[in-house]
Structures are given as structure tokens and as C-alpha cells.
C-alpha atoms as a PDB file:
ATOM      1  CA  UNK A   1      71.196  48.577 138.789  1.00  0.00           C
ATOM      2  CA  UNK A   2      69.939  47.811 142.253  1.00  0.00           C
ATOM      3  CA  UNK A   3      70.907  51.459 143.321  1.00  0.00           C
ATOM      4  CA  UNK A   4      68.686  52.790 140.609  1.00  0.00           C
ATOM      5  CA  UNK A   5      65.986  50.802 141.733  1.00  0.00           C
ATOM      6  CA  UNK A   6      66.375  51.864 145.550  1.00  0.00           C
ATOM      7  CA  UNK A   7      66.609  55.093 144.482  1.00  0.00           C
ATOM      8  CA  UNK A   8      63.070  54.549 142.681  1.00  0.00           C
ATOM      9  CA  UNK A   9      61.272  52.590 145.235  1.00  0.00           C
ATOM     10  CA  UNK A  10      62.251  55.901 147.405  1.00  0.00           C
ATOM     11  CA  UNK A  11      60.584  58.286 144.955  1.00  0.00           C
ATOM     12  CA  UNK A  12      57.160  55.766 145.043  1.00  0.00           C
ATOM     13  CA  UNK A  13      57.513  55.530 149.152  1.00  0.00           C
ATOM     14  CA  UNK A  14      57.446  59.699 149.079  1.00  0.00           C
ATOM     15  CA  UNK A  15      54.741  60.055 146.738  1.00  0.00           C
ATOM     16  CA  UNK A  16      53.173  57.712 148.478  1.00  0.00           C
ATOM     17  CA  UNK A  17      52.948  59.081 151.537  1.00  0.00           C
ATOM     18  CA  UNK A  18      52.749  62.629 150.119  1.00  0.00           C
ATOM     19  CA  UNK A  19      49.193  61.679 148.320  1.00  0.00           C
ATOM     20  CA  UNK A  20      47.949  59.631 151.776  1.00  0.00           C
ATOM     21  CA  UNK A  21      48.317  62.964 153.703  1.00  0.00           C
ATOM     22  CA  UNK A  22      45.982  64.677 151.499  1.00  0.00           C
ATOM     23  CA  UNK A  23      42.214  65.619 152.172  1.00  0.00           C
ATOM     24  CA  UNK A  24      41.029  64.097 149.175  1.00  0.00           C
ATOM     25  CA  UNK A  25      40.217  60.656 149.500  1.00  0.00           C
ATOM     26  CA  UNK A  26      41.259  59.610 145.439  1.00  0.00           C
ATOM     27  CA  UNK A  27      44.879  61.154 145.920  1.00  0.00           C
ATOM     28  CA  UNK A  28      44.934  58.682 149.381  1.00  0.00           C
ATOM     29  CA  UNK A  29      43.407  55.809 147.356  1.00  0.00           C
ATOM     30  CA  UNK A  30      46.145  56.706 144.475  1.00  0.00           C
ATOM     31  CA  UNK A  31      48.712  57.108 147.147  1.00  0.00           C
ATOM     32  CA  UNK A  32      47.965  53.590 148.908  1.00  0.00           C
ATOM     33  CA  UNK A  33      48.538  52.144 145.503  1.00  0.00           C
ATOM     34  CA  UNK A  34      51.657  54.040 145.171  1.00  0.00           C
ATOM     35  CA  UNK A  35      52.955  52.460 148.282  1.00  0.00           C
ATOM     36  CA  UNK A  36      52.414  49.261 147.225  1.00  0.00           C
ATOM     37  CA  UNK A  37      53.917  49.241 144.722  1.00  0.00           C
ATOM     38  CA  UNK A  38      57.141  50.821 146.394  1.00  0.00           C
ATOM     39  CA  UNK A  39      56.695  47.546 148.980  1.00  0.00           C
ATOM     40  CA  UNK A  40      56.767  44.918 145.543  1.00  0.00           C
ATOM     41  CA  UNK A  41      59.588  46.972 144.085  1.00  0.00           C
ATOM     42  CA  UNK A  42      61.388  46.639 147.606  1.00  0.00           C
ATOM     43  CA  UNK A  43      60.937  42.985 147.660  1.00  0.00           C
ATOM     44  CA  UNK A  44      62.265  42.408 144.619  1.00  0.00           C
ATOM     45  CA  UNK A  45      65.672  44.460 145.263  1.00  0.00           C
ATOM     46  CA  UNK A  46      65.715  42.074 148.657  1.00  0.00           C
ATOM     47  CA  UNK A  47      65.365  38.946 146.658  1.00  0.00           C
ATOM     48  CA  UNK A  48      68.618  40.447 144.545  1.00  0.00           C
ATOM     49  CA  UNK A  49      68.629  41.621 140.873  1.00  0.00           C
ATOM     50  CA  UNK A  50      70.933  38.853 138.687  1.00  0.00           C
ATOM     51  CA  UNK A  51      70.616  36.356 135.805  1.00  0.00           C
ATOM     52  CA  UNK A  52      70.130  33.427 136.524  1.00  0.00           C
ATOM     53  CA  UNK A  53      68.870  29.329 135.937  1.00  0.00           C
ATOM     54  CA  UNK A  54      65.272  28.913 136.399  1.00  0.00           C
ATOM     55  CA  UNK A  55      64.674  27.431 140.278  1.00  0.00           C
ATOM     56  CA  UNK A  56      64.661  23.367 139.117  1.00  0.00           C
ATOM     57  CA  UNK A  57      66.957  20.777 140.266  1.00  0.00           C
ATOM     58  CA  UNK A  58      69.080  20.064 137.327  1.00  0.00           C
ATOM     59  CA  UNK A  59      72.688  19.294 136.436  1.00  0.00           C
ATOM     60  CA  UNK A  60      73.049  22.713 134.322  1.00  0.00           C
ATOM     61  CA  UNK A  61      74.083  25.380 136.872  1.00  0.00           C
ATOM     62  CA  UNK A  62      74.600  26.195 140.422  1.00  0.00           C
ATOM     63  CA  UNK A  63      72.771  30.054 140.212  1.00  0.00           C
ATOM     64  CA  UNK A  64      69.140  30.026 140.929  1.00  0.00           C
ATOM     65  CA  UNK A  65      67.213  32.591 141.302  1.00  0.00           C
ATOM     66  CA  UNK A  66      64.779  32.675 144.620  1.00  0.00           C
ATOM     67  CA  UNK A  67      61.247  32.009 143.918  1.00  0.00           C
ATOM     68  CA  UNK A  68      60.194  33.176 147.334  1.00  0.00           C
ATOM     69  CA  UNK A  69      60.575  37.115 146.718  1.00  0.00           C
ATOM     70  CA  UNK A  70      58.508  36.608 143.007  1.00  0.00           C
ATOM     71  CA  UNK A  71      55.816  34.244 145.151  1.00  0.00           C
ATOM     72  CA  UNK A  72      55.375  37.333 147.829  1.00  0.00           C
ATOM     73  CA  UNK A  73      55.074  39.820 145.037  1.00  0.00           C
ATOM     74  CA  UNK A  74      52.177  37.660 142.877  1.00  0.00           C
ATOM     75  CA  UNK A  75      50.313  37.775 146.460  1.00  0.00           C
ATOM     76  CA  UNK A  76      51.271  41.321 147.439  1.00  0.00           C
ATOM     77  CA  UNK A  77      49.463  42.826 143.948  1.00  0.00           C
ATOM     78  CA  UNK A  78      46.577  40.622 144.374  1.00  0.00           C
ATOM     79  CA  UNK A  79      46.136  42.133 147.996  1.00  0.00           C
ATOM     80  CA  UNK A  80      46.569  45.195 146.576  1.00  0.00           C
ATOM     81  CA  UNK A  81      44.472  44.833 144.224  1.00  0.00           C
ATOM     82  CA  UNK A  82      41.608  43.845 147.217  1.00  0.00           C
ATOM     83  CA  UNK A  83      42.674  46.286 149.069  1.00  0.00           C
ATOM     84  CA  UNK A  84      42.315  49.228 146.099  1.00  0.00           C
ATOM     85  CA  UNK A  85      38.951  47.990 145.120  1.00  0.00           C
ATOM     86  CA  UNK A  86      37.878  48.210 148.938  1.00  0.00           C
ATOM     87  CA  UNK A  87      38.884  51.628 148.886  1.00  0.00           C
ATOM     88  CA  UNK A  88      37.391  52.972 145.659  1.00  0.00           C
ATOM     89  CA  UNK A  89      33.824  50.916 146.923  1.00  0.00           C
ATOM     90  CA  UNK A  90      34.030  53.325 150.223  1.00  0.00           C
ATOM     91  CA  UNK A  91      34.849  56.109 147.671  1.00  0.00           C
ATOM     92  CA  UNK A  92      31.883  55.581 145.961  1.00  0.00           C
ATOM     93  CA  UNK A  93      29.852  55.320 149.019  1.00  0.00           C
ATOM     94  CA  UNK A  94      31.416  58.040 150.491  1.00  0.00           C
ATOM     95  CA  UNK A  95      30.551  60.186 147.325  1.00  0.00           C
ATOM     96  CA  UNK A  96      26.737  59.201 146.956  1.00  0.00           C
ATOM     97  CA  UNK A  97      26.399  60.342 150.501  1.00  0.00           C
ATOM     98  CA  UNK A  98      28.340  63.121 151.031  1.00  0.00           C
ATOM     99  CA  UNK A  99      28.759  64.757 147.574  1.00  0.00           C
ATOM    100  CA  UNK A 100      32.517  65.534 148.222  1.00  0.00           C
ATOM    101  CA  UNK A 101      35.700  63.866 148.141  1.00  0.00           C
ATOM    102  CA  UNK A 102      37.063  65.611 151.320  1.00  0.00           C
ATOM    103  CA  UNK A 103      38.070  63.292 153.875  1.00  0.00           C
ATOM    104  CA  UNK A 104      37.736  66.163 156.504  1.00  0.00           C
ATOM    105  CA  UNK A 105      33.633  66.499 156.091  1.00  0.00           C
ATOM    106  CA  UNK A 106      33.339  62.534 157.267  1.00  0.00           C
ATOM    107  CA  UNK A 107      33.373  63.930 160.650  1.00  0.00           C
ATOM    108  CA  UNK A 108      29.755  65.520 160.156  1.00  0.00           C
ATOM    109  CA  UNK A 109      27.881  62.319 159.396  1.00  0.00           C
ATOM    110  CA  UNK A 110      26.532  61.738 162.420  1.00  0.00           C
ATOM    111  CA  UNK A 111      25.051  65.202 162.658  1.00  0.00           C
ATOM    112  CA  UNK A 112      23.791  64.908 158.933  1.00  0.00           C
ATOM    113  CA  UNK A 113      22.144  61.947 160.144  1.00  0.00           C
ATOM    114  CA  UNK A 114      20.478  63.313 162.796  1.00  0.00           C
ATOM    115  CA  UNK A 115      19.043  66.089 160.635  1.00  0.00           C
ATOM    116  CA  UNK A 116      17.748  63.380 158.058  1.00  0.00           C
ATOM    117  CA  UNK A 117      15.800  62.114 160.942  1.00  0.00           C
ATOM    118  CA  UNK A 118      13.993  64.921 162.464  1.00  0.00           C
ATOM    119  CA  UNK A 119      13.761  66.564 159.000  1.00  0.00           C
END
């Protein structure tokens, strides 16, 4: 099982990083959250994939399962989440400015600017 999901968390890292090498800035905000979730899926493998007691002191069993990996995942999606909302705000921003989602024209904005001004 855990091979399957390495072999997974591979295909999200590549699609990841194929989408944030694009020009257009919604395949690198859709590639961003493709990483991430390759990075939760990665610590999940690390924590380890088994059955087992739920992580209370008790007499029943001696196999717990690690809290720590499913505590760094809750916070890694909600920092993702942050993070993906940040992105689609400078999106939008981006858009209503520029009128394109090419990542390439944000180099002009200074001279488009400048031609606002003395315009």
C-alpha cells in the first residue's frame, strides 16, 4: 500500500511542478495546490500506513498510531488553504489590471504605469 501511495505522491509532485512552470498564472495557482497536496500525502506515508489503537493511554493495546504526522497535515491544508486564497486574490488583481492571465506581461507594469500618468 505505501508503494502505491509513493508512487502517487510522485505523480502530484510532477504535475505539480509541471503546472508552476507555466505562463499562466491559474495552472501555477492549480499547480501550488497540487504540490501541497503531494507534501500532506508525503507526510502521511512518513508517519506509516497501519491499523491501529487510537493514541490514549489505556490497558487495551501496545500499537498506536502517531498523532504528530495527522496534527502537521490539519495545519499543512489550512496553510494551504491561506496560501491558495492569497494567490487567487493576486489573480484577481492581476486580472482587473492587466486583462491577461500571462505571468510573462507582469514585467510591463511599470511602463503601463508610466503611460497612465502622462496619458
Amino acid at each position: 500500500m505505501e508503494f502505491y501511495m509513493i508512487i502517487l505522491s510522485g505523480i502530484l509532485v510532477g504535475f505539480g511542478v509541471y503546472l508552476m512552470l507555466s505562463k499562466s498564472m491559474m495552472r501555477i495557482i492549480i499547480g501550488v495546490g497540487l504540490f501541497g497536496h503531494a507534501a500532506n500525502l508525503i507526510i502521511l506515508i512518513a508517519g506509516g500506513l497501519y491499523d491501529g489503537d487510537i493514541p490514549i493511554i489505556s490497558e487495551l493495546g501496545k500499537n498506536y498510531i502517531d498523532p504528530i504526522p495527522a496534527a502537521l497535515i490539519l495545519t499543512a491544508i489550512v496553510i494551504g488553504f491561506a496560501v491558495t486564497c492569497l494567490l487567487i486574490s493576486i489573480y484577481i488583481a492581476n486580472y482587473k489590471l492587466k486583462r491577461s492571465d500571462n505571468v510573462i506581461e507582469l514585467e510591463d507594469l511599470e511602463h503601463m504605469k508610466e503611460e497612465k500618468i502622462n496619458a
